[in-house]
PDB file of N, CA and C in Angstrom:
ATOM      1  N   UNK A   1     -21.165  25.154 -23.509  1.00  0.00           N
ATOM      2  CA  UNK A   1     -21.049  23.711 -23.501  1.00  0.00           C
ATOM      3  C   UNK A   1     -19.937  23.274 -24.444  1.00  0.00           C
ATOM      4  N   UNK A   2     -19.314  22.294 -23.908  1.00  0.00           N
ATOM      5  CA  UNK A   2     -18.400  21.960 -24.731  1.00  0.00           C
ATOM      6  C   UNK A   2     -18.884  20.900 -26.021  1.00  0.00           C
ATOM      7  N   UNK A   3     -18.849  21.074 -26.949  1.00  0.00           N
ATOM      8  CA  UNK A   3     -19.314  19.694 -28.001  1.00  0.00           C
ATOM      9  C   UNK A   3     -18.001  18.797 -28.547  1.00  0.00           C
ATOM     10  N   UNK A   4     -17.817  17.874 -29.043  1.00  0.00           N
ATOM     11  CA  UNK A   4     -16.876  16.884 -29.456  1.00  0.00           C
ATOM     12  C   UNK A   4     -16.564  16.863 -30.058  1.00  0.00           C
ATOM     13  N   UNK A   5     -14.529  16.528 -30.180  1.00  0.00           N
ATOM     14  CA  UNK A   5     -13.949  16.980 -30.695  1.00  0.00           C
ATOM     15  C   UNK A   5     -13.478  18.773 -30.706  1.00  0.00           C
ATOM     16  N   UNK A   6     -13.883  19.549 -29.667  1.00  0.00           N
ATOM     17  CA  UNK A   6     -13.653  20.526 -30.012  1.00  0.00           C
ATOM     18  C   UNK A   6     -12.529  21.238 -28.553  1.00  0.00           C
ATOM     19  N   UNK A   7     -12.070  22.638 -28.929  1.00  0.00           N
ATOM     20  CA  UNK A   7     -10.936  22.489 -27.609  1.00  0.00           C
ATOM     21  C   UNK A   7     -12.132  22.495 -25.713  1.00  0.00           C
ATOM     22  N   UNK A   8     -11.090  22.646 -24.708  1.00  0.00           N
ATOM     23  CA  UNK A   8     -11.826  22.227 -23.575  1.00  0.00           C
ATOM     24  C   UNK A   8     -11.857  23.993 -23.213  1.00  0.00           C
ATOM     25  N   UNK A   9     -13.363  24.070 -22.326  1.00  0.00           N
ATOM     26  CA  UNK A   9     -13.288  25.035 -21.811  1.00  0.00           C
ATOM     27  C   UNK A   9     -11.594  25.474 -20.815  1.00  0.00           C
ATOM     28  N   UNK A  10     -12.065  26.930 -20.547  1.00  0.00           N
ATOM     29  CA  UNK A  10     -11.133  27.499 -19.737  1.00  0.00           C
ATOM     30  C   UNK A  10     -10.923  26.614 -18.489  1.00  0.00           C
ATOM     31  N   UNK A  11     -12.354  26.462 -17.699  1.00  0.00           N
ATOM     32  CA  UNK A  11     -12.004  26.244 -16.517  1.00  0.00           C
ATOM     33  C   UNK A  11     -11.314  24.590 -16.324  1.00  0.00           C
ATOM     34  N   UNK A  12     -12.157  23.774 -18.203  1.00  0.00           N
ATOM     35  CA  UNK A  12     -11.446  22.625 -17.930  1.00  0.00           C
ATOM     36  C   UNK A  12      -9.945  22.302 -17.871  1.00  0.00           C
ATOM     37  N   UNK A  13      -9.557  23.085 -18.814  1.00  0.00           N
ATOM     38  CA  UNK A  13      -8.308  23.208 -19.339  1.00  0.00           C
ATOM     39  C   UNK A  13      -7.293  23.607 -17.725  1.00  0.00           C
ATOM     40  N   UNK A  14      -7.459  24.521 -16.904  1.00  0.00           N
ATOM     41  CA  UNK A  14      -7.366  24.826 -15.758  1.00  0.00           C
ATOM     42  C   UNK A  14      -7.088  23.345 -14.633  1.00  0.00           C
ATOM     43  N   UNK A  15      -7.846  22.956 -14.624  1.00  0.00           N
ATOM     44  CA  UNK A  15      -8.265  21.747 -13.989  1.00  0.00           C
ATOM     45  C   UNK A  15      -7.660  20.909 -14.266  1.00  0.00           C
ATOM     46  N   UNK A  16      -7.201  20.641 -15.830  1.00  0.00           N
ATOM     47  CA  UNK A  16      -6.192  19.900 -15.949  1.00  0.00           C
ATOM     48  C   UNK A  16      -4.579  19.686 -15.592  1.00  0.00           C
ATOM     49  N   UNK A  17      -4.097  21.425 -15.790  1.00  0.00           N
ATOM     50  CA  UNK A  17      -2.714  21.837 -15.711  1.00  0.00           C
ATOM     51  C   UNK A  17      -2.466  21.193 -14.141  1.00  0.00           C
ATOM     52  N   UNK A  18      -3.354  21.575 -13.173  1.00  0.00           N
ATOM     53  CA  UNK A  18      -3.219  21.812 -11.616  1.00  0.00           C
ATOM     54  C   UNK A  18      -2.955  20.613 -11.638  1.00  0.00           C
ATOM     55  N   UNK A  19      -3.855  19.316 -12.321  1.00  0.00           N
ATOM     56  CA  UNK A  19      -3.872  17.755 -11.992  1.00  0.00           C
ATOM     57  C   UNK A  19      -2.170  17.404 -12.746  1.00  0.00           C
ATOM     58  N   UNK A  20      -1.702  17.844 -13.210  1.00  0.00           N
ATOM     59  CA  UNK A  20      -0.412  17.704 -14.296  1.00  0.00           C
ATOM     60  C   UNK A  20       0.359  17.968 -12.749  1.00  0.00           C
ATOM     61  N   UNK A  21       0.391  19.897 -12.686  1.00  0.00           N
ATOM     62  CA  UNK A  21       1.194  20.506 -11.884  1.00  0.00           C
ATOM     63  C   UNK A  21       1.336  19.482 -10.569  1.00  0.00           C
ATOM     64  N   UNK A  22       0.402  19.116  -9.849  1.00  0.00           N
ATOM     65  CA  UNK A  22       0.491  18.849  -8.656  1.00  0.00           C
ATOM     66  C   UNK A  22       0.000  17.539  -8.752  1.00  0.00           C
ATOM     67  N   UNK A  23       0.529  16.610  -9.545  1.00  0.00           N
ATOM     68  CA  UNK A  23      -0.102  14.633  -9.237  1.00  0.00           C
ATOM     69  C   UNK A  23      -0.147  14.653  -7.982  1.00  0.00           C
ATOM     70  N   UNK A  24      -1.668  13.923  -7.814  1.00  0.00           N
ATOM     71  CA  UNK A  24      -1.622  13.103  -6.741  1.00  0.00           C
ATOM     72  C   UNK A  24      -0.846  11.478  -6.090  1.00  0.00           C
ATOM     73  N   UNK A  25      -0.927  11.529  -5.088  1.00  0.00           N
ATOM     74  CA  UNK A  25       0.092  10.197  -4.890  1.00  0.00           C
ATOM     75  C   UNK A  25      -0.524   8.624  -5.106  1.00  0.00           C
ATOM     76  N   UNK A  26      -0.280   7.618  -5.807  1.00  0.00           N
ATOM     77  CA  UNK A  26      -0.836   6.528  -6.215  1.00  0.00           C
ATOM     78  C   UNK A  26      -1.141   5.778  -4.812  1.00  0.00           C
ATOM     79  N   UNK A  27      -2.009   4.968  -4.845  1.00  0.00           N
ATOM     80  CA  UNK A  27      -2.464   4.270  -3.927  1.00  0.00           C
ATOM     81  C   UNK A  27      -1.329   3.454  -3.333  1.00  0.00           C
ATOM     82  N   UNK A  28      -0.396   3.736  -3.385  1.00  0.00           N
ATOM     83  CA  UNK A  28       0.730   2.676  -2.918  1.00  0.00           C
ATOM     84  C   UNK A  28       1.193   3.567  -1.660  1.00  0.00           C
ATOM     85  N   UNK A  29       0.600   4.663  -1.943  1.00  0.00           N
ATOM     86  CA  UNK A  29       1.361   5.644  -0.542  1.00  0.00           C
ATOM     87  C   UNK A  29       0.522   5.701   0.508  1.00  0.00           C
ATOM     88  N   UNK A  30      -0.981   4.849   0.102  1.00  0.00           N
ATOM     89  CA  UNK A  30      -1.874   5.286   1.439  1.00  0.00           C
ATOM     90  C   UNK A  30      -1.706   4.918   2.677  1.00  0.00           C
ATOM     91  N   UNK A  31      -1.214   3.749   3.103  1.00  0.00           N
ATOM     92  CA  UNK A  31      -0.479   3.474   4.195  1.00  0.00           C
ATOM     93  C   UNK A  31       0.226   4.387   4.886  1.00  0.00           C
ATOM     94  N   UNK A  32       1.144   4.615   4.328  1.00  0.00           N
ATOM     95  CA  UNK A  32       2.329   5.920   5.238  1.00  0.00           C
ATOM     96  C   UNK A  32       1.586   6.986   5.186  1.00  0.00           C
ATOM     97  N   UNK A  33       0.935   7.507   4.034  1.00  0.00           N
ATOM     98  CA  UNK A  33       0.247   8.519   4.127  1.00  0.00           C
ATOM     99  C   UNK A  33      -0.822   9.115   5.118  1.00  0.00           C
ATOM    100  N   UNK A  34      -1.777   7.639   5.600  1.00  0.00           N
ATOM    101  CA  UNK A  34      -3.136   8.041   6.587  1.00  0.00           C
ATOM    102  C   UNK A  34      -1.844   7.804   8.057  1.00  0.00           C
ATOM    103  N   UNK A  35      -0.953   6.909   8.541  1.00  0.00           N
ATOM    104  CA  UNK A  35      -0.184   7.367   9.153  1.00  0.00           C
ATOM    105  C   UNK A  35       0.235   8.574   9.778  1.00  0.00           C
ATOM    106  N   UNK A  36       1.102   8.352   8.651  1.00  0.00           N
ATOM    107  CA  UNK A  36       1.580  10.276   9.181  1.00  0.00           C
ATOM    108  C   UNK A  36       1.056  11.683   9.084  1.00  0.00           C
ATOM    109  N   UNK A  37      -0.388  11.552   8.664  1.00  0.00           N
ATOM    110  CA  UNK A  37      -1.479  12.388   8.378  1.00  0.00           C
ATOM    111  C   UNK A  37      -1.381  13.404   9.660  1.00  0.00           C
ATOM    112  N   UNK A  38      -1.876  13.191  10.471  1.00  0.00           N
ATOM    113  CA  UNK A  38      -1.459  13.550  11.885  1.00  0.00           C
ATOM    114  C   UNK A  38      -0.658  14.915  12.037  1.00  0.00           C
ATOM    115  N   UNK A  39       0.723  14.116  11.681  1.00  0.00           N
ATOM    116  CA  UNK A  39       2.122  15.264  11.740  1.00  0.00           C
ATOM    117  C   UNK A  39       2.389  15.722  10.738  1.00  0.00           C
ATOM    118  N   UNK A  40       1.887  15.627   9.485  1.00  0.00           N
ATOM    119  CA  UNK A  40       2.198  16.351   8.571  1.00  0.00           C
ATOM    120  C   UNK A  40       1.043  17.765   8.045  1.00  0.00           C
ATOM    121  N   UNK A  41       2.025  18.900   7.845  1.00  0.00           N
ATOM    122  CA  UNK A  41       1.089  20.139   7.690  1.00  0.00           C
ATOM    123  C   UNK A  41       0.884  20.333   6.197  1.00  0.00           C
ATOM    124  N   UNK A  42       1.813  20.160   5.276  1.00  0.00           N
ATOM    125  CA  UNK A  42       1.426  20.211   4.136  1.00  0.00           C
ATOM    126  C   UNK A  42       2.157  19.150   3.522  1.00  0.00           C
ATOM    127  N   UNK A  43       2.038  17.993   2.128  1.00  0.00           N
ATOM    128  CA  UNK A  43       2.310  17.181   1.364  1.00  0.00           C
ATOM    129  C   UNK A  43       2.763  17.502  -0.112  1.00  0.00           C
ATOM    130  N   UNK A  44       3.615  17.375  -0.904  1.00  0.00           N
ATOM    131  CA  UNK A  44       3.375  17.284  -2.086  1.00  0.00           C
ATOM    132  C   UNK A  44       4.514  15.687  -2.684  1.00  0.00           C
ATOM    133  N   UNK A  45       3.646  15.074  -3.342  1.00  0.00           N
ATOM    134  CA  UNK A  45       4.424  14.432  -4.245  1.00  0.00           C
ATOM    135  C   UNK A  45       5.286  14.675  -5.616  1.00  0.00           C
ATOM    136  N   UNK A  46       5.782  13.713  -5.346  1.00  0.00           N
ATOM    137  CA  UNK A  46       6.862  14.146  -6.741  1.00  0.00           C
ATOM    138  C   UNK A  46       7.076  12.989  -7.640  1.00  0.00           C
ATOM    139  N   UNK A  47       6.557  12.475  -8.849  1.00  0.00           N
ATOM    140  CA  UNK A  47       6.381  11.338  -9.945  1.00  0.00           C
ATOM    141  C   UNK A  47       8.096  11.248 -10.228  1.00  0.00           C
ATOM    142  N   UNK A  48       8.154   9.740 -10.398  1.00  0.00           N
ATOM    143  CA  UNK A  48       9.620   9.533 -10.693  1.00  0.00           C
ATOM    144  C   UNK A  48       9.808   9.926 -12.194  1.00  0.00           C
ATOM    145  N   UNK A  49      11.248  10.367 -12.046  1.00  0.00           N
ATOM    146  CA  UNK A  49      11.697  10.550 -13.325  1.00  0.00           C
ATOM    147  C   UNK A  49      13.128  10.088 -13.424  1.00  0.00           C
ATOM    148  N   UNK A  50      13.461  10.291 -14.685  1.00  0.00           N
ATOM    149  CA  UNK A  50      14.957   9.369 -15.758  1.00  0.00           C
ATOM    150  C   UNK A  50      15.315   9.270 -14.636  1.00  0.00           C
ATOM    151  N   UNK A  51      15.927   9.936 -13.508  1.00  0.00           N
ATOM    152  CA  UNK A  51      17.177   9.667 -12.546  1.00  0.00           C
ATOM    153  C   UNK A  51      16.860  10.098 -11.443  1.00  0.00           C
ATOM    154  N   UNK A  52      15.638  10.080 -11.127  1.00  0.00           N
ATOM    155  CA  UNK A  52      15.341  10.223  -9.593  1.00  0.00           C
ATOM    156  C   UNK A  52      14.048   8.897  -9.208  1.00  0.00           C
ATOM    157  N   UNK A  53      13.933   8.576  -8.098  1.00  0.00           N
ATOM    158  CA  UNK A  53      12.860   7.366  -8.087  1.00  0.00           C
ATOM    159  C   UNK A  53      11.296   8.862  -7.507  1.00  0.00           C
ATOM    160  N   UNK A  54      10.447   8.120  -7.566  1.00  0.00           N
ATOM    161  CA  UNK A  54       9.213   8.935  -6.749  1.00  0.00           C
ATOM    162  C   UNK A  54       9.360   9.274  -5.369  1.00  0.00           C
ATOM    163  N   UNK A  55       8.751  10.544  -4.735  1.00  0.00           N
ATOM    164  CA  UNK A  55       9.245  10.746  -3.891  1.00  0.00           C
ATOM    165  C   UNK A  55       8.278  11.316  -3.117  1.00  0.00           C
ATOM    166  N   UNK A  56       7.414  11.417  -1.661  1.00  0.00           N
ATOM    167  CA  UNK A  56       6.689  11.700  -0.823  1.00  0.00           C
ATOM    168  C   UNK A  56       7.013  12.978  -0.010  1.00  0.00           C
ATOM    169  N   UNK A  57       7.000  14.509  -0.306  1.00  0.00           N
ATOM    170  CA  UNK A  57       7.659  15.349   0.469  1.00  0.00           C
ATOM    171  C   UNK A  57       6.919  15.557   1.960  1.00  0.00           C
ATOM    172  N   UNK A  58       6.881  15.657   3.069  1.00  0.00           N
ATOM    173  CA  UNK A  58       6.100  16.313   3.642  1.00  0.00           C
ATOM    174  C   UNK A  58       6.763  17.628   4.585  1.00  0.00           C
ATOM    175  N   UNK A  59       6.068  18.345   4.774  1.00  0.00           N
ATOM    176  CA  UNK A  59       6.527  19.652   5.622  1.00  0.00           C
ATOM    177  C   UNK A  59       5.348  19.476   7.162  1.00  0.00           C
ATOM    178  N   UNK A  60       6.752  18.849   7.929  1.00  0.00           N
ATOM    179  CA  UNK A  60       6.043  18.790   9.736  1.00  0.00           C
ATOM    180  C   UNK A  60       6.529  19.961  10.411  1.00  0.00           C
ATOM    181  N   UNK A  61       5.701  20.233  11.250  1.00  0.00           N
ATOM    182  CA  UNK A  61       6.001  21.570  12.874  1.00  0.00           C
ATOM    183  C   UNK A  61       7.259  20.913  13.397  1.00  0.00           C
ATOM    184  N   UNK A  62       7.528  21.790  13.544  1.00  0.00           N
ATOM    185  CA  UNK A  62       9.233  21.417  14.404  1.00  0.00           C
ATOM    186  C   UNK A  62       8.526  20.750  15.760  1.00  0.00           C
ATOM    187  N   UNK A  63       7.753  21.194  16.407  1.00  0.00           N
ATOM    188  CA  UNK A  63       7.141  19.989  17.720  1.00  0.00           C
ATOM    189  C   UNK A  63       6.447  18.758  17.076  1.00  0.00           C
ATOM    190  N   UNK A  64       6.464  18.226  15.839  1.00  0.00           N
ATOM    191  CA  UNK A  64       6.120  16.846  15.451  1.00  0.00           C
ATOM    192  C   UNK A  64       7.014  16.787  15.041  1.00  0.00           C
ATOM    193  N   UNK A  65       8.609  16.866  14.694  1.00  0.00           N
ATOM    194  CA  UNK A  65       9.482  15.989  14.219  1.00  0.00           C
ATOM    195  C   UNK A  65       9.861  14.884  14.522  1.00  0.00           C
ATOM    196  N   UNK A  66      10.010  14.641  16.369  1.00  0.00           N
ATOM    197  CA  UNK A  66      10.764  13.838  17.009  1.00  0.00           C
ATOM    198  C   UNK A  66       9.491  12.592  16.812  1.00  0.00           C
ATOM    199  N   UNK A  67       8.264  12.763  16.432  1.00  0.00           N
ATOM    200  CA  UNK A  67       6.933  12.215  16.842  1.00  0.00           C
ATOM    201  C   UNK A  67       7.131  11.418  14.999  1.00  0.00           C
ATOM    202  N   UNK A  68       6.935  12.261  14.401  1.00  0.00           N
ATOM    203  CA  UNK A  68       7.045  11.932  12.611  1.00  0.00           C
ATOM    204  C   UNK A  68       7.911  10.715  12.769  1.00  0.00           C
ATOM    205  N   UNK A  69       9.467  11.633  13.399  1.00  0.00           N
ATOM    206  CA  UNK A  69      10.500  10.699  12.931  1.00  0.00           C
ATOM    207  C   UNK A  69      10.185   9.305  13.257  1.00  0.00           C
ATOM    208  N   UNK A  70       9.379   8.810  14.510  1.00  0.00           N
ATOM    209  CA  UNK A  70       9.830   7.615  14.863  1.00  0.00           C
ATOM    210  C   UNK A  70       8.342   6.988  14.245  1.00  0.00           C
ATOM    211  N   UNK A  71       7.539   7.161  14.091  1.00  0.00           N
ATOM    212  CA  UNK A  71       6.870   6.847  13.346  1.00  0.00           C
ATOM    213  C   UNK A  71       6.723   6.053  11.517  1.00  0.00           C
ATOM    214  N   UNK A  72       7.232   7.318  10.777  1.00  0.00           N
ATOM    215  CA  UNK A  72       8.503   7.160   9.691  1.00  0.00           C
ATOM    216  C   UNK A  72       9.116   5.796   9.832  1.00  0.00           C
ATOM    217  N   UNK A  73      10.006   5.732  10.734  1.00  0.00           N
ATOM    218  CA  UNK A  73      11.236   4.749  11.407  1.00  0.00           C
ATOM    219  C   UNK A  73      10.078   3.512  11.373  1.00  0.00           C
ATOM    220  N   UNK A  74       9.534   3.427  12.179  1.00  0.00           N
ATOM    221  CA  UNK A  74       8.720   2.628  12.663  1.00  0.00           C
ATOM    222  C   UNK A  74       8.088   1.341  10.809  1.00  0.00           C
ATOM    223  N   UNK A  75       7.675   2.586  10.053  1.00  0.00           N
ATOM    224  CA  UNK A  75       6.919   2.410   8.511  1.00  0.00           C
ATOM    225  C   UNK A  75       7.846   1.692   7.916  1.00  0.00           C
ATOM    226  N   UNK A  76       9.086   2.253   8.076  1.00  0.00           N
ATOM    227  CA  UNK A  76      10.385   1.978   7.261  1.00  0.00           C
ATOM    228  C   UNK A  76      10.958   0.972   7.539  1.00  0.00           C
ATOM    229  N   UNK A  77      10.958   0.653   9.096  1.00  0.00           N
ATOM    230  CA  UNK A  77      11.361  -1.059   9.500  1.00  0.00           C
ATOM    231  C   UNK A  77      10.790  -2.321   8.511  1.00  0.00           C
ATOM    232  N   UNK A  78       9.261  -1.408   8.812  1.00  0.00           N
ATOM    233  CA  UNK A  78       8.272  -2.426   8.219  1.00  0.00           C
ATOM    234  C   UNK A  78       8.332  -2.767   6.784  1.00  0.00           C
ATOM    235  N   UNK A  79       8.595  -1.717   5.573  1.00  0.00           N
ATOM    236  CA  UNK A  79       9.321  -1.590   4.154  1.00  0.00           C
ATOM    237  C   UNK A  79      10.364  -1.163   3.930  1.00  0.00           C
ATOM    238  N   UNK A  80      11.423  -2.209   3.810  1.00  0.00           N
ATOM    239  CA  UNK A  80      12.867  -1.730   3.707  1.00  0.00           C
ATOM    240  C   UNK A  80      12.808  -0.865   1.959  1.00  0.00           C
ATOM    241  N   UNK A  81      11.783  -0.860   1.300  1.00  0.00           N
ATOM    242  CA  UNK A  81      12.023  -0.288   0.039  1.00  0.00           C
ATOM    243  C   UNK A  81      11.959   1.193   0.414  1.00  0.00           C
ATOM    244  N   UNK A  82      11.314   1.686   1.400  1.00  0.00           N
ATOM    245  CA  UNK A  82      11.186   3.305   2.056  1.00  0.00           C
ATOM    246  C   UNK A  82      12.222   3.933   2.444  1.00  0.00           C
ATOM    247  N   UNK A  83      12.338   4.909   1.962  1.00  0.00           N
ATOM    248  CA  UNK A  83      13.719   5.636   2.370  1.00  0.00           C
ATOM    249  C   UNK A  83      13.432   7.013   3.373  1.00  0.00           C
ATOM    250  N   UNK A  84      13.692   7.173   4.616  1.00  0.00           N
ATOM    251  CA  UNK A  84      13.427   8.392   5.381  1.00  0.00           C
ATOM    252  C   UNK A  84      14.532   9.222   5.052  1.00  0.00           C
ATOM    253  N   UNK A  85      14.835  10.476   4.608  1.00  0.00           N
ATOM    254  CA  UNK A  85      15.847  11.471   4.929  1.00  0.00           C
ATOM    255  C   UNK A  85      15.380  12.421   5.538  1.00  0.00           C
ATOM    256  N   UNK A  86      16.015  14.097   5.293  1.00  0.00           N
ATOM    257  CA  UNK A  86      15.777  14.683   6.084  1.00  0.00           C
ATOM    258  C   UNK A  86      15.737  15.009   7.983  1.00  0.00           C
ATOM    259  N   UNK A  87      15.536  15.948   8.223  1.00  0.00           N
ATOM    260  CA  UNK A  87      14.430  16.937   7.873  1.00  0.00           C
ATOM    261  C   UNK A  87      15.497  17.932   6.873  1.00  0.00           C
ATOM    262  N   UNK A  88      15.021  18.402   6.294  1.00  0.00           N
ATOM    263  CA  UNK A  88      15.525  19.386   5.244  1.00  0.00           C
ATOM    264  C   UNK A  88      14.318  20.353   5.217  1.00  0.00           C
ATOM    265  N   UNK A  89      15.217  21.619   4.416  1.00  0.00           N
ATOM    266  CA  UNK A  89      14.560  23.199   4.491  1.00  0.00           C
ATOM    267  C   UNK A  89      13.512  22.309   3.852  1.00  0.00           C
ATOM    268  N   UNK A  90      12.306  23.430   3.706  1.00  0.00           N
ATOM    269  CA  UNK A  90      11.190  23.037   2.553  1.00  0.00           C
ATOM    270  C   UNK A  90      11.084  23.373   1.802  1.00  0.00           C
ATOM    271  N   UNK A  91      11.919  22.942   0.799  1.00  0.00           N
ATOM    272  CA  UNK A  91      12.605  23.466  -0.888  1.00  0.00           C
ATOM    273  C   UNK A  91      11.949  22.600  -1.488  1.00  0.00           C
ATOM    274  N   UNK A  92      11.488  21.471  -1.283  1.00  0.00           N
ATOM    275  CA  UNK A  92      10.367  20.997  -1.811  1.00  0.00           C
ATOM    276  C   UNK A  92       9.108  21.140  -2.133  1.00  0.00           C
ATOM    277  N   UNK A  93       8.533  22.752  -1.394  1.00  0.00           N
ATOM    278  CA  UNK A  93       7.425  23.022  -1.454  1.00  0.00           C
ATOM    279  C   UNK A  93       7.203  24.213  -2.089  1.00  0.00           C
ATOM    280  N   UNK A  94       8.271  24.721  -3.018  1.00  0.00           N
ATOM    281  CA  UNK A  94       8.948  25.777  -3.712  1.00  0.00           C
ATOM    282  C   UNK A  94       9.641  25.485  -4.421  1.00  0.00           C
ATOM    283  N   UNK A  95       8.761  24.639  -5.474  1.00  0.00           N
ATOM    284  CA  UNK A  95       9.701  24.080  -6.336  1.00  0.00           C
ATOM    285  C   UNK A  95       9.979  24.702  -7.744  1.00  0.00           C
ATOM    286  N   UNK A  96       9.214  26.011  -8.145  1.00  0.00           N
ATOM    287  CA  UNK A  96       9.580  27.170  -8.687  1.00  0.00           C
ATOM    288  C   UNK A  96      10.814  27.419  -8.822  1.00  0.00           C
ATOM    289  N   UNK A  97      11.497  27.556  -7.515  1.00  0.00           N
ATOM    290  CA  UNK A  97      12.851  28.136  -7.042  1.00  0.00           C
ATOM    291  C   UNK A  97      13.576  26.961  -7.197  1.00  0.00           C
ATOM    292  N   UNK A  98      13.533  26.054  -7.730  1.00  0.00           N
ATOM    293  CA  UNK A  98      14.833  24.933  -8.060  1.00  0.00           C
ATOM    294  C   UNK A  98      15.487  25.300  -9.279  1.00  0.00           C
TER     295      UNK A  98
END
């Protein structure tokens, strides 16, 4: 048991790094997010920093791109603050290797 003031177990300590490593995306993304839920196979976000704004990665099947894209398009009409790029490799999901 942990008592107060004192350090956090292993597994808490664990639990924490992952929540650090991998933030989840703020409620501002749930919109596009339950959206494109669908076509997207895996997600990771990325918290803004000094010189980049926040950023939504997702990795789609090459047979949902054309489907994503206009969808995306569709989100993005609707919030000109949204920016679509890509498709790009998924160097975003290997972000080790940056």
């Amino acid at each position: 048991l942990r008592q107060s003031g004192s350090e956090p177990s292993g597994t808490e300590y664990l639990r924490r790094a992952a929540r650090i490593a991998k933030p989840a995306p703020p409620a501002a993304w749930r919109t596009l997010r339950a959206k494109l839920a669908p076509l997207v196979s895996a997600e990771r976000y990325q918290p803004a920093r000094a010189v980049l704004p926040e950023a939504l990665y997702h990795l789609v099947a090459r047979d949902a791109v054309v489907r994503y894209t206009i969808v995306a398009a569709g989100l993005r009409h609707a919030d000109a603050a949204l920016s679509l790029t890509g498709p790009w490799p998924p160097f975003a999901f290997a972000p080790e290797m940056l």
